[in-house]
PDB file of N, CA and C in Angstrom:
ATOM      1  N   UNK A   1     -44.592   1.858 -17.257  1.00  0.00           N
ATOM      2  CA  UNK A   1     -44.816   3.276 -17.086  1.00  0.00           C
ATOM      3  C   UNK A   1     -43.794   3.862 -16.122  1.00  0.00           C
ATOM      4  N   UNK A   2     -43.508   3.553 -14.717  1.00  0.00           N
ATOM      5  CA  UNK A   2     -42.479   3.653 -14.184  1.00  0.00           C
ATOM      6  C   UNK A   2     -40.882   3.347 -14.473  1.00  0.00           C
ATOM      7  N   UNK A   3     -41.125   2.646 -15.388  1.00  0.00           N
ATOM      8  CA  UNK A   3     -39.323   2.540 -15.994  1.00  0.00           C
ATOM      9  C   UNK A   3     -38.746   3.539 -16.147  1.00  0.00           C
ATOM     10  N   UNK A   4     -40.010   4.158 -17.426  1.00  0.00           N
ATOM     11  CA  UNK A   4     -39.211   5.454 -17.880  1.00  0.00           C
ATOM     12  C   UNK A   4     -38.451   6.806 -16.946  1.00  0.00           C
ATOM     13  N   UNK A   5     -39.632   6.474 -15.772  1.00  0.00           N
ATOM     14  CA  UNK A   5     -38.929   7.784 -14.411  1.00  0.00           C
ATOM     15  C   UNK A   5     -37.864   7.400 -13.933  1.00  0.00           C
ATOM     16  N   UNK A   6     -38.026   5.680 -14.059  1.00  0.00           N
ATOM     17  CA  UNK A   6     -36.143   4.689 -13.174  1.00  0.00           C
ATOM     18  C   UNK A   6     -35.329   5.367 -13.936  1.00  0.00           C
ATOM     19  N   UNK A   7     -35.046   5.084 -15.462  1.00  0.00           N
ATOM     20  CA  UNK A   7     -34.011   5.271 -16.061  1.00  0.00           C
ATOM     21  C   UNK A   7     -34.127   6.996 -16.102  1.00  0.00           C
ATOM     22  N   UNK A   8     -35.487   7.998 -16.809  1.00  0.00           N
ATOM     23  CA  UNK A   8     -34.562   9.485 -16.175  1.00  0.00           C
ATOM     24  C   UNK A   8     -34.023   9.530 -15.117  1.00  0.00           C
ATOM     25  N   UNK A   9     -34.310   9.285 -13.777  1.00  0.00           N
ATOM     26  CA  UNK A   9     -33.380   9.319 -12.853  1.00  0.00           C
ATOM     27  C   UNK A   9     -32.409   9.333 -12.707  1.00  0.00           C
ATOM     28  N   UNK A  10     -32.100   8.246 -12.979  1.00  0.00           N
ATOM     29  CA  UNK A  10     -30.795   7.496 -13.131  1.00  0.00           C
ATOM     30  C   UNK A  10     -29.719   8.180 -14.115  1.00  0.00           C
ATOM     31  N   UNK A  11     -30.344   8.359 -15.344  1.00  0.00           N
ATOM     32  CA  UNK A  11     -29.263   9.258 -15.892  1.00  0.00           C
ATOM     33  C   UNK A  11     -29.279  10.703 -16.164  1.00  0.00           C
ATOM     34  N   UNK A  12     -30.273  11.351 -15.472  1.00  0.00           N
ATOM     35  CA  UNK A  12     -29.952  12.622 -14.808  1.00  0.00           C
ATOM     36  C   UNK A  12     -29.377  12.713 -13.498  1.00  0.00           C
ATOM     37  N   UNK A  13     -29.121  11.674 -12.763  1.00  0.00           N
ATOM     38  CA  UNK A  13     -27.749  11.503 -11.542  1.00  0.00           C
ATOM     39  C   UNK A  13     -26.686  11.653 -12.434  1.00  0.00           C
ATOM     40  N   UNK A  14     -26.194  10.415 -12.908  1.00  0.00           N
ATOM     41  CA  UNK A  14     -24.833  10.587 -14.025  1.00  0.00           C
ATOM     42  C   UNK A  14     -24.785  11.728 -14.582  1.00  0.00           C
ATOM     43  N   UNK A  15     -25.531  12.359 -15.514  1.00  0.00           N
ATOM     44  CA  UNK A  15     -25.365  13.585 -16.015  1.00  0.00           C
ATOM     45  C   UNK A  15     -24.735  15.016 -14.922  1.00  0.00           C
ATOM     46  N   UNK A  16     -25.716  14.645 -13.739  1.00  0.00           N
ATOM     47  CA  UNK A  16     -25.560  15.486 -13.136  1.00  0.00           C
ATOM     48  C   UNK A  16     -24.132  15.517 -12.095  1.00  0.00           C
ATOM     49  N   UNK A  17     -24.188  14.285 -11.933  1.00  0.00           N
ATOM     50  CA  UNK A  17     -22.663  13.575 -10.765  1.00  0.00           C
ATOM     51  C   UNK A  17     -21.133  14.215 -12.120  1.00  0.00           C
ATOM     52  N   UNK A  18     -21.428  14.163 -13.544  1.00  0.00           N
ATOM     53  CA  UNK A  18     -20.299  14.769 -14.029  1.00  0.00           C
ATOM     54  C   UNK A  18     -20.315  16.098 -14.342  1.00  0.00           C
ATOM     55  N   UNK A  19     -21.868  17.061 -14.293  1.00  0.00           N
ATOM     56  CA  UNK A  19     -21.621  18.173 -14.646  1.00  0.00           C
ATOM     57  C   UNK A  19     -21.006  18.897 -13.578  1.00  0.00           C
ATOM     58  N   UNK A  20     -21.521  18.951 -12.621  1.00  0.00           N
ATOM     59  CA  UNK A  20     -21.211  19.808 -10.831  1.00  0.00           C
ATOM     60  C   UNK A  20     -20.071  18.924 -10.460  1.00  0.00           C
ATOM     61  N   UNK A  21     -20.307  17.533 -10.138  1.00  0.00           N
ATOM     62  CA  UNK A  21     -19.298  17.066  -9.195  1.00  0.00           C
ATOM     63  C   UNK A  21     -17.938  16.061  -9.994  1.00  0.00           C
ATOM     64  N   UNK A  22     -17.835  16.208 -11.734  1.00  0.00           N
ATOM     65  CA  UNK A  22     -16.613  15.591 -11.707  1.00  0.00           C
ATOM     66  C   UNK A  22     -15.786  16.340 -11.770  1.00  0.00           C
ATOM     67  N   UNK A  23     -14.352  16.290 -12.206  1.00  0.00           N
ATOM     68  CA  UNK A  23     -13.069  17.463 -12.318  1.00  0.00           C
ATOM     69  C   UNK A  23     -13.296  17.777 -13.639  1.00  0.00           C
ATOM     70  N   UNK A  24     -13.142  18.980 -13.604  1.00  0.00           N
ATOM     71  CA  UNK A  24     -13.574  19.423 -15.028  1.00  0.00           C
ATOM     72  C   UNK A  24     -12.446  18.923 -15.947  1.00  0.00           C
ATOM     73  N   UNK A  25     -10.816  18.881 -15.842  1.00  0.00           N
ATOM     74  CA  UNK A  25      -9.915  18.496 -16.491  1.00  0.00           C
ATOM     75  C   UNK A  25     -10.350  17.010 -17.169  1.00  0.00           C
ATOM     76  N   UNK A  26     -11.156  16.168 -15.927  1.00  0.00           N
ATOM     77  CA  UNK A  26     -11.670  15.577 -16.593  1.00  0.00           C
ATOM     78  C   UNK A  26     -12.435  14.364 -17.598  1.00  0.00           C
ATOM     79  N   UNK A  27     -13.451  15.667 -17.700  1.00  0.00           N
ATOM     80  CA  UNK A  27     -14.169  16.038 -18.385  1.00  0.00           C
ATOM     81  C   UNK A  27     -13.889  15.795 -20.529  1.00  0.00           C
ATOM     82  N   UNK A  28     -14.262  14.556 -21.355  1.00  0.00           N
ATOM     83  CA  UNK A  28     -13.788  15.101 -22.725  1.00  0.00           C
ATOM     84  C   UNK A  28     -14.990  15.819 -22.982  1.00  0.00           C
ATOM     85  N   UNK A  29     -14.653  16.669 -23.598  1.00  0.00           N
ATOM     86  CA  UNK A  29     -15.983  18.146 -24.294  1.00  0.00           C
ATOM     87  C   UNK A  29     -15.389  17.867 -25.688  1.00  0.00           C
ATOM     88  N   UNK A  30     -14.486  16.753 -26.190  1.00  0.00           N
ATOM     89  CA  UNK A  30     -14.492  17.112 -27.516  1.00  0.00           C
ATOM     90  C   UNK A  30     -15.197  15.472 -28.187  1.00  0.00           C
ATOM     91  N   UNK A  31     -16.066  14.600 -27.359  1.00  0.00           N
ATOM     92  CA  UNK A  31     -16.758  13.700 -27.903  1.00  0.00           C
ATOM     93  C   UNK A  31     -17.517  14.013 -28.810  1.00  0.00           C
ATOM     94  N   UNK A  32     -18.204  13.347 -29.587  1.00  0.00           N
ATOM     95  CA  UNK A  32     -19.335  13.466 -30.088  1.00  0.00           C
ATOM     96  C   UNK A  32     -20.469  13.026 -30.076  1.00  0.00           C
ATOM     97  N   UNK A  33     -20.473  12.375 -28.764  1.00  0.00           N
ATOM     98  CA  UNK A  33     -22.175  12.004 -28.123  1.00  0.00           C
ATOM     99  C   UNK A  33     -22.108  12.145 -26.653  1.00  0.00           C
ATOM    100  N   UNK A  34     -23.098  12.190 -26.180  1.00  0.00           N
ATOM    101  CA  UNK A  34     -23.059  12.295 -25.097  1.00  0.00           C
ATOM    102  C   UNK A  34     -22.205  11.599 -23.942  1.00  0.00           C
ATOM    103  N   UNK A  35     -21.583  10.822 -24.106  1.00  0.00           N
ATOM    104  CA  UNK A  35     -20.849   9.922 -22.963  1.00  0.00           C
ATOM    105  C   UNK A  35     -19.442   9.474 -23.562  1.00  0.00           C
ATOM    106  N   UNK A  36     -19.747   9.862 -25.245  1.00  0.00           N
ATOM    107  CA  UNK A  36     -18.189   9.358 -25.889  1.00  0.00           C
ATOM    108  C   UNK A  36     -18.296   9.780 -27.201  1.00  0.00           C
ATOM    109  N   UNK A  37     -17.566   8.452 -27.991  1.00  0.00           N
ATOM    110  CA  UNK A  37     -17.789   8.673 -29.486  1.00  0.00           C
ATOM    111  C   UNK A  37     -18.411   7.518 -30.186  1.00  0.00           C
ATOM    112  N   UNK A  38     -19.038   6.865 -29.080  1.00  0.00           N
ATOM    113  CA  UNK A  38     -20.473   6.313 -29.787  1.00  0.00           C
ATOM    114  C   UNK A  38     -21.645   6.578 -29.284  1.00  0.00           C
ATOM    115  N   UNK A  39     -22.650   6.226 -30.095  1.00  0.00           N
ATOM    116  CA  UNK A  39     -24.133   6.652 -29.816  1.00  0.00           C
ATOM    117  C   UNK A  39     -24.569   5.679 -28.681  1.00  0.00           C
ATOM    118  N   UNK A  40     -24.911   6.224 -27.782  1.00  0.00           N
ATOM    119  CA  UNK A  40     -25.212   4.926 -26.277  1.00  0.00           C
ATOM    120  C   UNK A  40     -26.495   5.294 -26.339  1.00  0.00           C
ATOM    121  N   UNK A  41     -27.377   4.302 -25.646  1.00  0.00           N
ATOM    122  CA  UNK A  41     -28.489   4.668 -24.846  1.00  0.00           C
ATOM    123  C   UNK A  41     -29.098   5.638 -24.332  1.00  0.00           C
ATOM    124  N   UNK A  42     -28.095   6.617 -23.963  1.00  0.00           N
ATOM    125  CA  UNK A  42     -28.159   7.853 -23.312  1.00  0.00           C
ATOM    126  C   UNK A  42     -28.087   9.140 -24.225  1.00  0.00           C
ATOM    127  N   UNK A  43     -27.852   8.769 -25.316  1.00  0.00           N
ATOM    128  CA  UNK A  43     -28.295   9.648 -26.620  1.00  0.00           C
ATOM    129  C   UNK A  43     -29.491   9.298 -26.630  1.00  0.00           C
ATOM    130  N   UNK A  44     -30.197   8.064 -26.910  1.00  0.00           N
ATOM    131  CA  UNK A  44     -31.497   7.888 -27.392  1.00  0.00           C
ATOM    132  C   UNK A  44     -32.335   8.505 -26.267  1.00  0.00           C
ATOM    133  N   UNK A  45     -31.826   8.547 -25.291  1.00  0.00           N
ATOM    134  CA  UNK A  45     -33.320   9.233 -24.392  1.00  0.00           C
ATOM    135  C   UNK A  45     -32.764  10.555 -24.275  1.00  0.00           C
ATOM    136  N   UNK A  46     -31.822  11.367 -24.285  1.00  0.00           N
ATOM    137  CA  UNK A  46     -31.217  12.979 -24.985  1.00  0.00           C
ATOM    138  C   UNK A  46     -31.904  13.293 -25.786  1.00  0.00           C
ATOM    139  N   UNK A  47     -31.730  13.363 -27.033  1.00  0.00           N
ATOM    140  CA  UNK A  47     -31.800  13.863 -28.154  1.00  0.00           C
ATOM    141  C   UNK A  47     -33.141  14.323 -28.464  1.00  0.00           C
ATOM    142  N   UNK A  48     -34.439  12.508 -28.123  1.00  0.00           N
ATOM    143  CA  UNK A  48     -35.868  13.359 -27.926  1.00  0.00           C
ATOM    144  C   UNK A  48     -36.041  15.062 -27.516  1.00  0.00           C
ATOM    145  N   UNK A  49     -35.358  15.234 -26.411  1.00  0.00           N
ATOM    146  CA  UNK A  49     -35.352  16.104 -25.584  1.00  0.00           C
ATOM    147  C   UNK A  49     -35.051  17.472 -26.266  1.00  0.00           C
ATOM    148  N   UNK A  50     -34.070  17.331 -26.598  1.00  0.00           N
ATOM    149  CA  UNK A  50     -33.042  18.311 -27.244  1.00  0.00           C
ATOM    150  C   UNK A  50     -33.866  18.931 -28.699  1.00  0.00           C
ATOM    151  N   UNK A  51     -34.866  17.672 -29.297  1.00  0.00           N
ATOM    152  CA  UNK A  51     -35.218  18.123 -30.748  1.00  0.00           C
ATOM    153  C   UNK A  51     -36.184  18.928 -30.311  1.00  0.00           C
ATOM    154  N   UNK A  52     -36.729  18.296 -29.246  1.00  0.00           N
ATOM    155  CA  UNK A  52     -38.113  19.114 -28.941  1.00  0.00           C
ATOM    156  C   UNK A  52     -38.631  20.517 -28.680  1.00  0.00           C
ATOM    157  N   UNK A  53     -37.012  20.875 -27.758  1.00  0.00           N
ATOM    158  CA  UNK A  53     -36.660  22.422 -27.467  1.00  0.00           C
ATOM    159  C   UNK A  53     -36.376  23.000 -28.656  1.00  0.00           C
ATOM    160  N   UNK A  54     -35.861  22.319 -29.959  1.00  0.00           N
ATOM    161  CA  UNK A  54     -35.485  23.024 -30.561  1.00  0.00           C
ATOM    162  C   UNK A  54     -36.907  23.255 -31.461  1.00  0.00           C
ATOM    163  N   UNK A  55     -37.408  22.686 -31.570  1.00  0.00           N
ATOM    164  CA  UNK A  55     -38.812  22.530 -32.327  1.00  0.00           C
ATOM    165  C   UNK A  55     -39.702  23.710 -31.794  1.00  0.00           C
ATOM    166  N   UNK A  56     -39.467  23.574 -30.375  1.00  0.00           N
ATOM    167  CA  UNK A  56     -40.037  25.251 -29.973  1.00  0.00           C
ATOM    168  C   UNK A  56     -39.447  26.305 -29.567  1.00  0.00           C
ATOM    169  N   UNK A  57     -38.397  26.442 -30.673  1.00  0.00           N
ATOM    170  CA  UNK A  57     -37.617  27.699 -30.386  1.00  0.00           C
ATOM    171  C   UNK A  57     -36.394  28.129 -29.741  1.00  0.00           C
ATOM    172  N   UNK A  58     -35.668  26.988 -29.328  1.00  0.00           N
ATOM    173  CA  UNK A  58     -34.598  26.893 -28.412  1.00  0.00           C
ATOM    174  C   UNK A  58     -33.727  27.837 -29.270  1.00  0.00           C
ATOM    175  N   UNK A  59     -32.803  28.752 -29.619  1.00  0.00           N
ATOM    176  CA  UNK A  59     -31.861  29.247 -29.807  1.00  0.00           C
ATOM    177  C   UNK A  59     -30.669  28.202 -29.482  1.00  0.00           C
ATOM    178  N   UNK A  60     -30.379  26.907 -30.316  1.00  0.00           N
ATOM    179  CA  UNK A  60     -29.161  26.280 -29.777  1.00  0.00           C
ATOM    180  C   UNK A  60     -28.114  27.220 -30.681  1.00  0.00           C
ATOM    181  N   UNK A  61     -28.210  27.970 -31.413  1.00  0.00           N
ATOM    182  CA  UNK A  61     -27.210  28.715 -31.644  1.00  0.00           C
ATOM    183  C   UNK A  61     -26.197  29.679 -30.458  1.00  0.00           C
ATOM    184  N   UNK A  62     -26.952  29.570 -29.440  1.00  0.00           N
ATOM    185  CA  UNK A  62     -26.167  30.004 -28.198  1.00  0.00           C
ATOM    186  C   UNK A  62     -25.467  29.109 -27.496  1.00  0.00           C
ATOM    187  N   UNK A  63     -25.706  27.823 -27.699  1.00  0.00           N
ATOM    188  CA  UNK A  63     -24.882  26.797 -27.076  1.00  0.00           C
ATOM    189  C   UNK A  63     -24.554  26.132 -28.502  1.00  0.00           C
ATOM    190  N   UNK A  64     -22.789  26.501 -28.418  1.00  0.00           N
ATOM    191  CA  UNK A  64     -22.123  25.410 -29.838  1.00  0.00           C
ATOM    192  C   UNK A  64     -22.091  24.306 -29.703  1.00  0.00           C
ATOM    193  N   UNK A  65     -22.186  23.609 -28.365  1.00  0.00           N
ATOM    194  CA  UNK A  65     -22.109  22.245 -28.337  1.00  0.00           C
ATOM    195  C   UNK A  65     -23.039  21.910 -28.347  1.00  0.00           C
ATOM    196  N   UNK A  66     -23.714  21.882 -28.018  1.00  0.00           N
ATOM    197  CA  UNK A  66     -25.653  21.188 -27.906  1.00  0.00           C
ATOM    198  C   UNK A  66     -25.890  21.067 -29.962  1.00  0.00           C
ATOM    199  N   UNK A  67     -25.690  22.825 -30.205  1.00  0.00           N
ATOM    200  CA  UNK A  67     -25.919  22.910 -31.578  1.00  0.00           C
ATOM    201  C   UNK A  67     -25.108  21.832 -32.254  1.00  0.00           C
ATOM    202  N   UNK A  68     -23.719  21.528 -31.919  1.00  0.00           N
ATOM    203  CA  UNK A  68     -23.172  20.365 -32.752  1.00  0.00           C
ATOM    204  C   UNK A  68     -23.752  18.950 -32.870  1.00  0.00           C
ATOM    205  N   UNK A  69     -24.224  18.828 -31.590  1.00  0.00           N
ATOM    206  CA  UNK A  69     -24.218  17.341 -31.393  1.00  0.00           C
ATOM    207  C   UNK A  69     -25.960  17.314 -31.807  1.00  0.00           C
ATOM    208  N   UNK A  70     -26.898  18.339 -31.919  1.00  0.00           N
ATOM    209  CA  UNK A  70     -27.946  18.099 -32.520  1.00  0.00           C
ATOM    210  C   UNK A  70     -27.973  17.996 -34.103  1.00  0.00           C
ATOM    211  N   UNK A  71     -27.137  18.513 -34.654  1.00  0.00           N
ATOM    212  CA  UNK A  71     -26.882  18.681 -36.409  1.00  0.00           C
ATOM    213  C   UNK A  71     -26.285  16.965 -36.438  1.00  0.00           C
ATOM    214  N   UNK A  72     -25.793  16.680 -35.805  1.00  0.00           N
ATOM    215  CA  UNK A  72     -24.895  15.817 -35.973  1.00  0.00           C
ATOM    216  C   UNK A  72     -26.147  14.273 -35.611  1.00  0.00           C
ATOM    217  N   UNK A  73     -26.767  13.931 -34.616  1.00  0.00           N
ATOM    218  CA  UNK A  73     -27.701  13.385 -34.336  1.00  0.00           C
ATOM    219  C   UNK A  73     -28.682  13.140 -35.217  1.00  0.00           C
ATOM    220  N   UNK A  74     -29.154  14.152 -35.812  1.00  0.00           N
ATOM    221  CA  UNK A  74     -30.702  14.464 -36.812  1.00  0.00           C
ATOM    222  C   UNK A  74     -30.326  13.662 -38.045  1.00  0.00           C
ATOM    223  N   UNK A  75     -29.253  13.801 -38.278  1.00  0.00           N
ATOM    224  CA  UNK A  75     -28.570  13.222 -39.748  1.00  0.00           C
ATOM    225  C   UNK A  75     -28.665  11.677 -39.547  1.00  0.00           C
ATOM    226  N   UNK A  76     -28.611  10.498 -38.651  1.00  0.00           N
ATOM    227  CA  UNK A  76     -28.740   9.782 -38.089  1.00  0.00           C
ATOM    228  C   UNK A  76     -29.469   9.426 -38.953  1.00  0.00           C
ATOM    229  N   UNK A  77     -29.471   8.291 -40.057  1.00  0.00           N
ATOM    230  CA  UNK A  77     -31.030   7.149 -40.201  1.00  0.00           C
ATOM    231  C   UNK A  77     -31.629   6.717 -39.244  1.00  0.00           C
ATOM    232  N   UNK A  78     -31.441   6.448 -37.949  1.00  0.00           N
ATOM    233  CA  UNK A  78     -32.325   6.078 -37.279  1.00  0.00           C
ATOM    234  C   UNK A  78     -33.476   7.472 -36.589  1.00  0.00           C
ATOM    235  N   UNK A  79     -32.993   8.164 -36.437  1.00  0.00           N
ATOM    236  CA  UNK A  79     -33.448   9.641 -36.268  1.00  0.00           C
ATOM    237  C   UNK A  79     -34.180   9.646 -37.738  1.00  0.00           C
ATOM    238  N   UNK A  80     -34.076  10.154 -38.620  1.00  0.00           N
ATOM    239  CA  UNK A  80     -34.374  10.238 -39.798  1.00  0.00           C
ATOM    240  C   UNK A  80     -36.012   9.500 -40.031  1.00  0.00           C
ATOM    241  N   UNK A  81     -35.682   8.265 -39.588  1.00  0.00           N
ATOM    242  CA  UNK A  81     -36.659   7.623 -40.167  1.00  0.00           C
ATOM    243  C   UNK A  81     -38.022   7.466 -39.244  1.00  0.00           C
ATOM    244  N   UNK A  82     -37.227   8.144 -37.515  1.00  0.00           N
ATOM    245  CA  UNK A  82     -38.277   7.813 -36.426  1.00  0.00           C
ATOM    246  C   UNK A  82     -39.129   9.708 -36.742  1.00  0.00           C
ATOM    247  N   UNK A  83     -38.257  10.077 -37.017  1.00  0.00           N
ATOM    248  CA  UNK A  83     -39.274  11.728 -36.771  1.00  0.00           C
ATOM    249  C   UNK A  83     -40.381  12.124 -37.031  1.00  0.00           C
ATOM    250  N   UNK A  84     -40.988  12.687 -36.536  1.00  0.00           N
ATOM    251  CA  UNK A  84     -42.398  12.740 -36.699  1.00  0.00           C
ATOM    252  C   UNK A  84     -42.648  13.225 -37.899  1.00  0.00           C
ATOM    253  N   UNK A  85     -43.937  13.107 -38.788  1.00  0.00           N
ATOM    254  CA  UNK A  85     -44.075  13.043 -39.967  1.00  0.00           C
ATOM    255  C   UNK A  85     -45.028  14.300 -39.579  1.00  0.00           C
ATOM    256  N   UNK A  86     -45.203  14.969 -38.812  1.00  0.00           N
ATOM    257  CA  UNK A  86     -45.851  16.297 -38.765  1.00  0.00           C
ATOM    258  C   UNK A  86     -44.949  17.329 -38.029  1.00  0.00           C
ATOM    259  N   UNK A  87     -43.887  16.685 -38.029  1.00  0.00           N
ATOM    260  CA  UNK A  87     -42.264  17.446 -37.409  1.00  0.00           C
ATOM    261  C   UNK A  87     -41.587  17.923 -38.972  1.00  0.00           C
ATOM    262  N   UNK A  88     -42.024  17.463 -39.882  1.00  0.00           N
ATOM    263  CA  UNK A  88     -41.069  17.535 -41.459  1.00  0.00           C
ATOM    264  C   UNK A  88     -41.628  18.523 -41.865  1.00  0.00           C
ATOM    265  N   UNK A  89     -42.417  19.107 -42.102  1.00  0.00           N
ATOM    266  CA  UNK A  89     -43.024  20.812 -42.292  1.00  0.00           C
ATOM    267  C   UNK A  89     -42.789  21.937 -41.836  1.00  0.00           C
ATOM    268  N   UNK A  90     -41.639  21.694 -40.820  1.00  0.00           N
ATOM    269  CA  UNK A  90     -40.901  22.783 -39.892  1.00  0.00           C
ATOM    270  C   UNK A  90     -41.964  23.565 -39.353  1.00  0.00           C
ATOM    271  N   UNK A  91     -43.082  23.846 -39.336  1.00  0.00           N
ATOM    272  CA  UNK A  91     -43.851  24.306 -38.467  1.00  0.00           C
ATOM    273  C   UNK A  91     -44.148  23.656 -37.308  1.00  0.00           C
ATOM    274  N   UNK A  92     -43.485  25.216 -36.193  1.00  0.00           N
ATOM    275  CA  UNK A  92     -44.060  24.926 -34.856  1.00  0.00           C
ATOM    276  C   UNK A  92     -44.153  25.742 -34.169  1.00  0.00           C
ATOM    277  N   UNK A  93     -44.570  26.591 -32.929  1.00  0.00           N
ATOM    278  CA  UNK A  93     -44.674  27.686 -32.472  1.00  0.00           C
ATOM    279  C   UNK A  93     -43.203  27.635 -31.666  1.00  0.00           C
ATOM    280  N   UNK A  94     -42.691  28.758 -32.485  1.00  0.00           N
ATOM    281  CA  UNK A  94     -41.029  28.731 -32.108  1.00  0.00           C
ATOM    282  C   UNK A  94     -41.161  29.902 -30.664  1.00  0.00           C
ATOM    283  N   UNK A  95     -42.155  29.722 -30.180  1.00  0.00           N
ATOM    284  CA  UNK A  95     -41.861  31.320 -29.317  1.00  0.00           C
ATOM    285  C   UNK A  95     -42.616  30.624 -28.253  1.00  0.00           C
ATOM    286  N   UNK A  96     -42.275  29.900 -27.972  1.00  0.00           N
ATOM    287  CA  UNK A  96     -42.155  28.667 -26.728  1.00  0.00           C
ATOM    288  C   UNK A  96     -40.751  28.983 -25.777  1.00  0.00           C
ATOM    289  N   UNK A  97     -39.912  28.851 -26.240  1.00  0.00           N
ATOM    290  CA  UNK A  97     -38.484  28.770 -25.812  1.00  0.00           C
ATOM    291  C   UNK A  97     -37.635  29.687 -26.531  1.00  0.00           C
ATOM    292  N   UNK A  98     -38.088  30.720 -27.186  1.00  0.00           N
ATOM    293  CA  UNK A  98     -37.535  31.473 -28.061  1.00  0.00           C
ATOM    294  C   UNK A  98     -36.384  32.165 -27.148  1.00  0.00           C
ATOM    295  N   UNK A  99     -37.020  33.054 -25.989  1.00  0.00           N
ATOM    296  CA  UNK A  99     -36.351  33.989 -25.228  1.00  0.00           C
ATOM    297  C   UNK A  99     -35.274  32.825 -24.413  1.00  0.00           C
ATOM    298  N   UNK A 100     -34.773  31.438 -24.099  1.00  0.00           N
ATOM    299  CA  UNK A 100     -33.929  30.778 -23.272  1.00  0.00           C
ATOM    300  C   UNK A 100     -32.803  30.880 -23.912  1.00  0.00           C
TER     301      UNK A 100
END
């Protein structure tokens, strides 16, 4: 039960040690996962995250990158096959996160 808070921690430091405190130069913004251009670990505990906002309404159409790398993620067989089977009806109360 406590793992799961070790590891958010942990890689909301990293996340956070490169958003504020690395050089933005850099920085690649043209990966396609979170840490590179393979799918790490750190996608798999992302992406939960990311579907979820979008499930209630997130507007990732305001962020192109988030929006890329979620289109890009979902397509995933392993995604594919884990999603919730009451997530596939596209109903959800989108006005959760609508206004962010």
């Amino acid at each position: 039960m406590y793992e799961t808070d070790n590891i958010a921690l942990t890689i909301l430091r990293k996340v956070a040690h490169v958003r504020f405190l690395f050089p933005k130069d850099k920085i690649d913004e043209e990966s396609d996962y979170l840490v590179g251009n393979t799918f790490t670990m750190a996608d798999v505990f992302l992406f939960p995250c990311v579907a979820f906002f979008v499930r209630y309404g997130l507007d990732i159409g305001k962020y192109p990158a988030m929006e890329a790398y979620y289109n890009k993620v979902k397509d995933r067989p392993s995604v594919k096959t884990t999603w919730p089977p009451h997530w596939a009806n596209g109903q959800s109360d989108s006005s959760v996160l609508g206004s962010i």
